[in-house]
Protein backbone atom coordinates (compact mmCIF):
# COMPACT_ATOMS: atom_id res chain seq x y z
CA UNK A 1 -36.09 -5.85 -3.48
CA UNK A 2 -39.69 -4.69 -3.49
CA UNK A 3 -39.13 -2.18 -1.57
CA UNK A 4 -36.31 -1.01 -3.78
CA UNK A 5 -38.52 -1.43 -7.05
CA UNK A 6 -41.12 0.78 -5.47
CA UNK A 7 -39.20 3.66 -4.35
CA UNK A 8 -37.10 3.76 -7.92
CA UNK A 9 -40.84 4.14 -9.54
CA UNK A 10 -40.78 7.63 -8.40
CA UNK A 11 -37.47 8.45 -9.90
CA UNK A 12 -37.24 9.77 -13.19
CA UNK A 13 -35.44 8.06 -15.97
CA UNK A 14 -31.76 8.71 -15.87
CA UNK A 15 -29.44 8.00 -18.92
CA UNK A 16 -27.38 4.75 -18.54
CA UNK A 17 -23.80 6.55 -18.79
CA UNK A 18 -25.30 8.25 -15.53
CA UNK A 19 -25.40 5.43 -13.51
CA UNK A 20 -22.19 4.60 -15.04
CA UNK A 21 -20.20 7.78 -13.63
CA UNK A 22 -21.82 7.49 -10.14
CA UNK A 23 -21.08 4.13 -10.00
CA UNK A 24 -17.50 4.41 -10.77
CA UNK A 25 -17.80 7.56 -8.23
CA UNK A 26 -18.88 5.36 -5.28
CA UNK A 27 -15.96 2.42 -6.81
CA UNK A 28 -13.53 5.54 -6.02
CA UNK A 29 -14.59 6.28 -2.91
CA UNK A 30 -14.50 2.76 -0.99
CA UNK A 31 -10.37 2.77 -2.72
CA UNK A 32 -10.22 6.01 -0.75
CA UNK A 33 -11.40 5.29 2.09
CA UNK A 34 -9.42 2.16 1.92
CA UNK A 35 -6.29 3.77 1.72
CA UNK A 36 -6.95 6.48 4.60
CA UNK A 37 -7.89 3.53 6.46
CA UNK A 38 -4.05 2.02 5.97
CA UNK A 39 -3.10 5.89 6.55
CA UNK A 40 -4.35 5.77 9.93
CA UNK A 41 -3.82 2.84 11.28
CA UNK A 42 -0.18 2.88 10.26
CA UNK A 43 -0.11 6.56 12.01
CA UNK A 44 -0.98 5.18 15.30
CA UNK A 45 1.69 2.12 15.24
CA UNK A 46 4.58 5.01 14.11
CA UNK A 47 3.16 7.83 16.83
CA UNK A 48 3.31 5.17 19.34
CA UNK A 49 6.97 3.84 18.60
CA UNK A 50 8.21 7.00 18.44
CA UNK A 51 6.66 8.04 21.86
CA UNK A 52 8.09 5.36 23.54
CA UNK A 53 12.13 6.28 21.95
CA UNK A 54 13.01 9.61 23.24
CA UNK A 55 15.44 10.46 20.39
CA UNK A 56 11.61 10.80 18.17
CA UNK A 57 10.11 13.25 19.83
CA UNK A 58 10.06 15.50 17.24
CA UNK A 59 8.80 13.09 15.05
CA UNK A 60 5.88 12.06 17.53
CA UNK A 61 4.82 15.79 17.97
CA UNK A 62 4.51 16.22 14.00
CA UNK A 63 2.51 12.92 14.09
CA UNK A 64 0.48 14.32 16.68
CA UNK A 65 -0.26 17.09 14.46
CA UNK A 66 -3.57 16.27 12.47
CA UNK A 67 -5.39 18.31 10.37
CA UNK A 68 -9.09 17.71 8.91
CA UNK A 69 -9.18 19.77 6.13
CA UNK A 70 -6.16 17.67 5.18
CA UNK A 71 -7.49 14.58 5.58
CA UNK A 72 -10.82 15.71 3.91
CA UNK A 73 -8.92 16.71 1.10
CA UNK A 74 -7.11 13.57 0.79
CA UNK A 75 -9.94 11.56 0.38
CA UNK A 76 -11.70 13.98 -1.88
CA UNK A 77 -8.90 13.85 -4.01
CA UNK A 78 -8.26 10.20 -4.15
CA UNK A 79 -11.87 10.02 -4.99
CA UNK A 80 -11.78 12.11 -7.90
CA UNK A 81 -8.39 10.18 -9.21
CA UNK A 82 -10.21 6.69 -8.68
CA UNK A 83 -13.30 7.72 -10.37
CA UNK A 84 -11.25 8.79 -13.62
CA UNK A 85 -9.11 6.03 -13.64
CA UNK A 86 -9.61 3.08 -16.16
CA UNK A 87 -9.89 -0.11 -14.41
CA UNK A 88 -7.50 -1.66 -16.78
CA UNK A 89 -4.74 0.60 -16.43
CA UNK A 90 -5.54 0.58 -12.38
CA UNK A 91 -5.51 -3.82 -12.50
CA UNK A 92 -1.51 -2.75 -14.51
CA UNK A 93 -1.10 -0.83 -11.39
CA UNK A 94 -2.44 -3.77 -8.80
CA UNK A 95 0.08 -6.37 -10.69
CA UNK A 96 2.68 -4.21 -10.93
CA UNK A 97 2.96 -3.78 -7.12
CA UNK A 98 2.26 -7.22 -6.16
CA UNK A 99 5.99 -8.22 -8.33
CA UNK A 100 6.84 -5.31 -6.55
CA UNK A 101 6.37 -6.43 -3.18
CA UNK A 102 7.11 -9.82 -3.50
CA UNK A 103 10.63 -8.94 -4.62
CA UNK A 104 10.76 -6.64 -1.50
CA UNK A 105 9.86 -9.27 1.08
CA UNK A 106 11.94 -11.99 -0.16
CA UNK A 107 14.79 -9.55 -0.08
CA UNK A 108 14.40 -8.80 3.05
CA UNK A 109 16.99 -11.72 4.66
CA UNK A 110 19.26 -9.54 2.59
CA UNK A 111 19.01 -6.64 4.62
CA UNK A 112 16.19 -4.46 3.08
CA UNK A 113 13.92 -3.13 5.22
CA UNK A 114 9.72 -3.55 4.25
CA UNK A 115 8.27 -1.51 7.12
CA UNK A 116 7.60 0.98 4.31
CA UNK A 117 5.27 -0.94 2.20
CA UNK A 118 2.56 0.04 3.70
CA UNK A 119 2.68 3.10 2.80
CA UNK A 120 4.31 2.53 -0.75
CA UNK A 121 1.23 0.19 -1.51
CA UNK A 122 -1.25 3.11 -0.44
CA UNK A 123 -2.35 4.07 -4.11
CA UNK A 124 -2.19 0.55 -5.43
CA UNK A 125 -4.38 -0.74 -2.12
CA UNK A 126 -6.78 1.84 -3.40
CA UNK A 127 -6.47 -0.05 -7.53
CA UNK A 128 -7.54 -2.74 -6.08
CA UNK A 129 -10.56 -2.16 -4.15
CA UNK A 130 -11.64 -0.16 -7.11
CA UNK A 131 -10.61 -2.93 -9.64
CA UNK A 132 -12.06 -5.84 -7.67
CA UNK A 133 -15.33 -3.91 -7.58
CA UNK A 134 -15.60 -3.09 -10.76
CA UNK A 135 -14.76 -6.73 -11.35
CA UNK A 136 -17.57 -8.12 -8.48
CA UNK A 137 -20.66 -5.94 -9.60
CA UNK A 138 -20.28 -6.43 -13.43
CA UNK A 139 -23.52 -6.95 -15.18
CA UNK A 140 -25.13 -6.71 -11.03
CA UNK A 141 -28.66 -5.89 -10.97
CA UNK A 142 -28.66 -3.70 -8.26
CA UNK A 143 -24.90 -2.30 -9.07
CA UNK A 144 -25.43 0.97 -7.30
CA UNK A 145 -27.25 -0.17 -4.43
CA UNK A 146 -24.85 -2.64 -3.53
CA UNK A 147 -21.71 0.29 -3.86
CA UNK A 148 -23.63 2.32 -1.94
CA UNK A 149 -23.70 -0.39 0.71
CA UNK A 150 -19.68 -0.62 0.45
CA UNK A 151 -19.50 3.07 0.83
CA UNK A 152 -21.65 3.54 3.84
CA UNK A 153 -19.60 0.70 5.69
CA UNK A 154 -16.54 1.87 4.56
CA UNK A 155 -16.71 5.20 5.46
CA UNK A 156 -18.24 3.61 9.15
CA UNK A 157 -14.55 2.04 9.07
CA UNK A 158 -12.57 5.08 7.95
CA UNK A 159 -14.20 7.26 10.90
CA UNK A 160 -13.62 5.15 13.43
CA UNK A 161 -10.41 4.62 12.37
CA UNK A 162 -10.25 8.56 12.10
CA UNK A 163 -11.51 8.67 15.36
CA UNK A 164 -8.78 6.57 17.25
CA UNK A 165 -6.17 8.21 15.44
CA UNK A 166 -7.49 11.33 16.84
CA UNK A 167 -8.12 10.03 20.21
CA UNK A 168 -4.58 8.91 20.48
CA UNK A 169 -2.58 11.85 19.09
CA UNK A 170 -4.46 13.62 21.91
CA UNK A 171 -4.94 11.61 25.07
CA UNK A 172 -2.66 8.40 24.36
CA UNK A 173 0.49 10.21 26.71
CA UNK A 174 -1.87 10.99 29.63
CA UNK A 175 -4.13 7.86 29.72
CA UNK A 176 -1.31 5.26 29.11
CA UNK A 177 0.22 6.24 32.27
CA UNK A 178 -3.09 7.07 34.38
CA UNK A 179 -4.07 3.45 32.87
CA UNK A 180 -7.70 5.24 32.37
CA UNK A 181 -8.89 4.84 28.71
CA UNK A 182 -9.75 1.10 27.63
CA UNK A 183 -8.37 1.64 23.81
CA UNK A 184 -5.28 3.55 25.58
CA UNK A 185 -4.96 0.59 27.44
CA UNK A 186 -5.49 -1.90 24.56
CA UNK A 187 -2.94 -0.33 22.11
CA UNK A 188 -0.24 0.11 25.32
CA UNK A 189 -0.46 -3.99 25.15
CA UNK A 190 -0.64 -4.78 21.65
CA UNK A 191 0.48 -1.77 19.75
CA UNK A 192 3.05 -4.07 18.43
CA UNK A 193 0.51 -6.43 16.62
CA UNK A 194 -1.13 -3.65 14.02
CA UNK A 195 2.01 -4.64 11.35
CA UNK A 196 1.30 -8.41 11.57
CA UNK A 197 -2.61 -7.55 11.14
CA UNK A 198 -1.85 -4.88 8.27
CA UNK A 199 0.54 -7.47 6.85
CA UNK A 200 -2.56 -10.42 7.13
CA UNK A 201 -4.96 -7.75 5.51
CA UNK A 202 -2.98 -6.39 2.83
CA UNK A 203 -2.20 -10.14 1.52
CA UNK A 204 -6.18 -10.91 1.79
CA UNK A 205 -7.01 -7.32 -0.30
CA UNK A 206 -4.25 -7.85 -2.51
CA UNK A 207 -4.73 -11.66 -3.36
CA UNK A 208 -8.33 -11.09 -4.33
CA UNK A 209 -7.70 -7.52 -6.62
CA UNK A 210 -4.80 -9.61 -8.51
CA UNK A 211 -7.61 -12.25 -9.34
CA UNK A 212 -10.04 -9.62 -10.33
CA UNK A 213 -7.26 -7.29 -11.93
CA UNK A 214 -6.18 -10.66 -14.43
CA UNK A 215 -10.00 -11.16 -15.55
CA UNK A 216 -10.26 -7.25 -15.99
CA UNK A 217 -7.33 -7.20 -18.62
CA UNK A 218 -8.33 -10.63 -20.21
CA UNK A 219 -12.31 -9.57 -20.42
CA UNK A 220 -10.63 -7.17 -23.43
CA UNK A 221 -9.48 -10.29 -25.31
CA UNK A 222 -10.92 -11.70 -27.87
CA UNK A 223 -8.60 -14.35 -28.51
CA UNK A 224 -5.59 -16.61 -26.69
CA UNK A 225 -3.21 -15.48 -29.56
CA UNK A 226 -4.47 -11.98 -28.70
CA UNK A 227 -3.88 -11.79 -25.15
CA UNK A 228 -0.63 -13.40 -25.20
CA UNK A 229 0.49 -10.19 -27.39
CA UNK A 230 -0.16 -8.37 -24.24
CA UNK A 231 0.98 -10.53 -21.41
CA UNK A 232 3.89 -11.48 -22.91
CA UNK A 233 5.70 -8.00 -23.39
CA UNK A 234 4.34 -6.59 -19.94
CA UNK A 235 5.67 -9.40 -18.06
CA UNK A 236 8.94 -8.98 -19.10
CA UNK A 237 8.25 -5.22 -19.00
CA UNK A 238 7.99 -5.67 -15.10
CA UNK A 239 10.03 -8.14 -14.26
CA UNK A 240 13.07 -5.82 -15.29
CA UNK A 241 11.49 -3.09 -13.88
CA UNK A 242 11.61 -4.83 -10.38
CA UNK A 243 14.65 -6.13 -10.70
CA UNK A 244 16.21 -2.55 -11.67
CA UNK A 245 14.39 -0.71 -8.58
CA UNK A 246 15.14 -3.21 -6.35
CA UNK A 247 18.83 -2.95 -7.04
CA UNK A 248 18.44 0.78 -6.69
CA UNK A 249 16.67 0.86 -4.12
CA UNK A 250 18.84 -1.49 -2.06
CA UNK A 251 22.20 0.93 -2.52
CA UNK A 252 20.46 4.01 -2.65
CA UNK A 253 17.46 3.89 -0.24
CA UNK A 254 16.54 7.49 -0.15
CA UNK A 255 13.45 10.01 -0.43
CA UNK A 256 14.64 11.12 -3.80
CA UNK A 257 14.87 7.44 -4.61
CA UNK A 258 11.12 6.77 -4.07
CA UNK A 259 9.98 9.52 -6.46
CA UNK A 260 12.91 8.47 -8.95
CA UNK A 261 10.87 4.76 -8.76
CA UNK A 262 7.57 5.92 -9.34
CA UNK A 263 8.46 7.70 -12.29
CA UNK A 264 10.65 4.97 -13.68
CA UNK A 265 7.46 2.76 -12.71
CA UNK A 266 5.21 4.93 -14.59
CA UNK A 267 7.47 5.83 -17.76
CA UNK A 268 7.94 2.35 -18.55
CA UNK A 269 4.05 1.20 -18.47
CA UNK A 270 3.91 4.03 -20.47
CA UNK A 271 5.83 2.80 -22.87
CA UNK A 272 4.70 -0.10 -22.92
CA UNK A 273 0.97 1.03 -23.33
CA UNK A 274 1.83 3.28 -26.48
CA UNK A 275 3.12 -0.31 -27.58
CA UNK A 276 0.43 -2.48 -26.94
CA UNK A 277 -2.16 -0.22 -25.41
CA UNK A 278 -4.97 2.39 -26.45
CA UNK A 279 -4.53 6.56 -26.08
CA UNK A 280 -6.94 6.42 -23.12
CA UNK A 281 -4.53 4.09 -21.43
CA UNK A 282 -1.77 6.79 -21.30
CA UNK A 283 -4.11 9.22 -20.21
CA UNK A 284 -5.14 7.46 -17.58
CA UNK A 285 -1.60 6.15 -16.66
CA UNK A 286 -0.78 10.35 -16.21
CA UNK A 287 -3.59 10.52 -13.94
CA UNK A 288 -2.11 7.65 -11.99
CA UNK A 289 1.20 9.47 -11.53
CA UNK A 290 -0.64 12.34 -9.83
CA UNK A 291 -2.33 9.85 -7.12
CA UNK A 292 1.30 7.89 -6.83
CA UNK A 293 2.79 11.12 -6.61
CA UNK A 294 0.18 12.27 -4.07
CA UNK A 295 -0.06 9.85 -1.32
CA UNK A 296 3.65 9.78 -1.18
CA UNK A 297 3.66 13.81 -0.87
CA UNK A 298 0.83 13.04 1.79
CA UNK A 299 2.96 10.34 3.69
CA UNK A 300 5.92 12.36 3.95
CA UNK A 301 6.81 12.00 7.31
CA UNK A 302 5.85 8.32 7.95
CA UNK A 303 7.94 7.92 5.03
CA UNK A 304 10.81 9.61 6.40
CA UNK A 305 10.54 7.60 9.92
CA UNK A 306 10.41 4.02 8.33
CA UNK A 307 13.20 5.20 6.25
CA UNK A 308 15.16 5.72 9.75
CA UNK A 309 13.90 2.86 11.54
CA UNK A 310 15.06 0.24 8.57
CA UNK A 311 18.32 1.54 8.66
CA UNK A 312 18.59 1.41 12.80
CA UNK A 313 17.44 -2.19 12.08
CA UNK A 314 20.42 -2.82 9.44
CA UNK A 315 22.94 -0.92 11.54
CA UNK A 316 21.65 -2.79 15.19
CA UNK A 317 21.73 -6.52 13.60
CA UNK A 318 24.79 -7.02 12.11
CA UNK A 319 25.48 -10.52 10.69
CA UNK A 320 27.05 -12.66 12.96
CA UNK A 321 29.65 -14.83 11.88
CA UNK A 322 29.57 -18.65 12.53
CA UNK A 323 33.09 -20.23 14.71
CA UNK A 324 34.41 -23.18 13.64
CA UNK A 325 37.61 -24.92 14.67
CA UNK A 326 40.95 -24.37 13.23
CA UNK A 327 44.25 -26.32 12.96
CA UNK A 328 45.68 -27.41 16.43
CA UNK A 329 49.45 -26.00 16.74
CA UNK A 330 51.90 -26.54 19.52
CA UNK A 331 53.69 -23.37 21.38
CA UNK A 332 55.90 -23.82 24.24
CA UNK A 333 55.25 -27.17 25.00
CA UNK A 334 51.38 -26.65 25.36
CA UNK A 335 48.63 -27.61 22.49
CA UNK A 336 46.44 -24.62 21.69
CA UNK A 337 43.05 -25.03 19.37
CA UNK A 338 43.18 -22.12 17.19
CA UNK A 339 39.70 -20.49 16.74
CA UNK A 340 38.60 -18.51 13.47
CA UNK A 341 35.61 -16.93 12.26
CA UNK A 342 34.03 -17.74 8.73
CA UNK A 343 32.40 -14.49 6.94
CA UNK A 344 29.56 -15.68 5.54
């Protein structure tokens, strides 16, 4: 700390709204490089499975294809969005997907698939780094310092992560079969486990930015009576909502159906916050559309092959029907057992 005191003596004095917009600058990016984390991570796992069916080779080689400017871009952008966004309309967004998700994995013995949540739960991930440290570093001493810590090991995280994703669109084919590269190697054996670990993660990051997102709303509150006037209509709010999109999205489970849900998503907090909220809530709910709207743009084609592989998963496990024992009848002088099948 001494050290910290001494070299801030030779800095001038900077307004406080100053440190306010870089510290919600460096909040943005650590949700961006969050999310690009989940981006490439969840890149590898799809390249690989589609390497190893050879009806997805297509799909492989437009994995393969990477581009930095892209990926510089996305993270710029996702910065910028983070940075504007109010951390009480991003903690709507946090809650909103946690209902969300829920709904989605206890649907799945029904038959819905949930291999594309991680990449419908990009932007939100990305909420709730950004609400939870907002929420952490409130009234800190040493706010910035400490964000600037998060960014630096962050960013160490999102380009090695960048780095393997690289390293495998180009040399995972030749070294997996020379057995040569150690990572190669590594993913050839446990590919398989980066869902479970995502899946682990996700509930850890998620978990603690629904804690943080609930004090973030109720810090506004000046009463009980007060916040229940909030909580009240937006639970109901989003319980419908879920329960509309999931039904939609279970008989209808197409690309046009994911945009069609973010907007529904986003019209109805909408409402909701011309209701019960302020006017820079629905700004900032319109700059949350454009970062919904962009990872999915971004994650087109990851999109488009978990899509695929949930339906190959409905269509390859049908529902077996249990056999149980039916009346015993007597032909030609010989007792048969009659055998029938219950639909479930």
């Amino acid at each position: 700390m001494g050290f910290i005191s001494y070299f801030s003596s030779f800095l001038p004095d900077i307004p406080w709204h100053f440190w306010g917009s870089v510290d919600s600058l460096l909040q943005g990016l650590v949700g961006a490089c969050a999310v690009s984390v989940l981006y490439n991570l969840t890149r590898v796992h799809l390249y690989i499975m589609c390497l190893n069916d050879p009806d997805k080779q297509k799909e492989a080689a437009q994995l393969r294809a990477q581009s930095l400017l892209m990926d510089f871009l996305h993270v710029s952008l996702l910065t910028l969005i983070y940075s504007l966004l109010g951390p009480r309309v991003g903690a709507l967004v946090v809650l909103e997907f946690s209902l969300r998700a829920v709904s989605m994995v206890l649907s799945v013995s029904k038959g819905a698939g949930s291999s594309q949540l991680f990449l419908l739960c990009q932007f939100s991930l990305g909420c709730g780094v950004s609400c939870s440290l907002d929420y952490l570093h409130e009234g800190a001493p040493h706010r910035t310092w400490n964000l600037l810590l998060a960014v630096g090991l962050s960013w160490l995280i999102l380009w090695q992560s960048r780095r393997m994703c690289r390293h495998v669109g180009i040399m995972y084919q030749l070294h997996s079969r020379e057995r040569y590269c150690g990572v190669c190697l590594s993913l050839l054996a446990s590919w398989h486990d980066i869902p479970p670990f995502l899946r682990r993660a996700l509930k850890v990051a998620f978990l603690v930015s629904d804690l943080a997102a609930v004090a973030v709303i109720n810090r506004d509150f000046l009463s009980t009576s007060e916040a229940m006037r909030f909580w009240t209509p937006l639970t109901i709010c989003y319980t419908l909502l879920v329960i509309y999109m999931q039904e939609e999205q279970q008989q209808n489970p197409s690309e046009q159906m994911v945009y069609q849900t973010v907007f529904v998503r986003m019209g109805g907090l909408l409402i909701l916050m011309m209701t019960v909220g302020r006017w820079a809530d629905i700004l900032h709910i319109f700059i949350s559309l454009t970062g919904e709207i962009w990872c999915l743009i971004h994650a087109g084609v990851m999109l488009r092959i978990c899509r695929e592989q949930d339906f190959a998963d409905r269509i390859s496990s049908p529902r077996k029907a249990p056999i149980s024992r039916g009346s015993i009848y007597t032909r030609d002088g010989r007792t048969l057992q009659r055998e029938t099948s219950l639909e479930e």
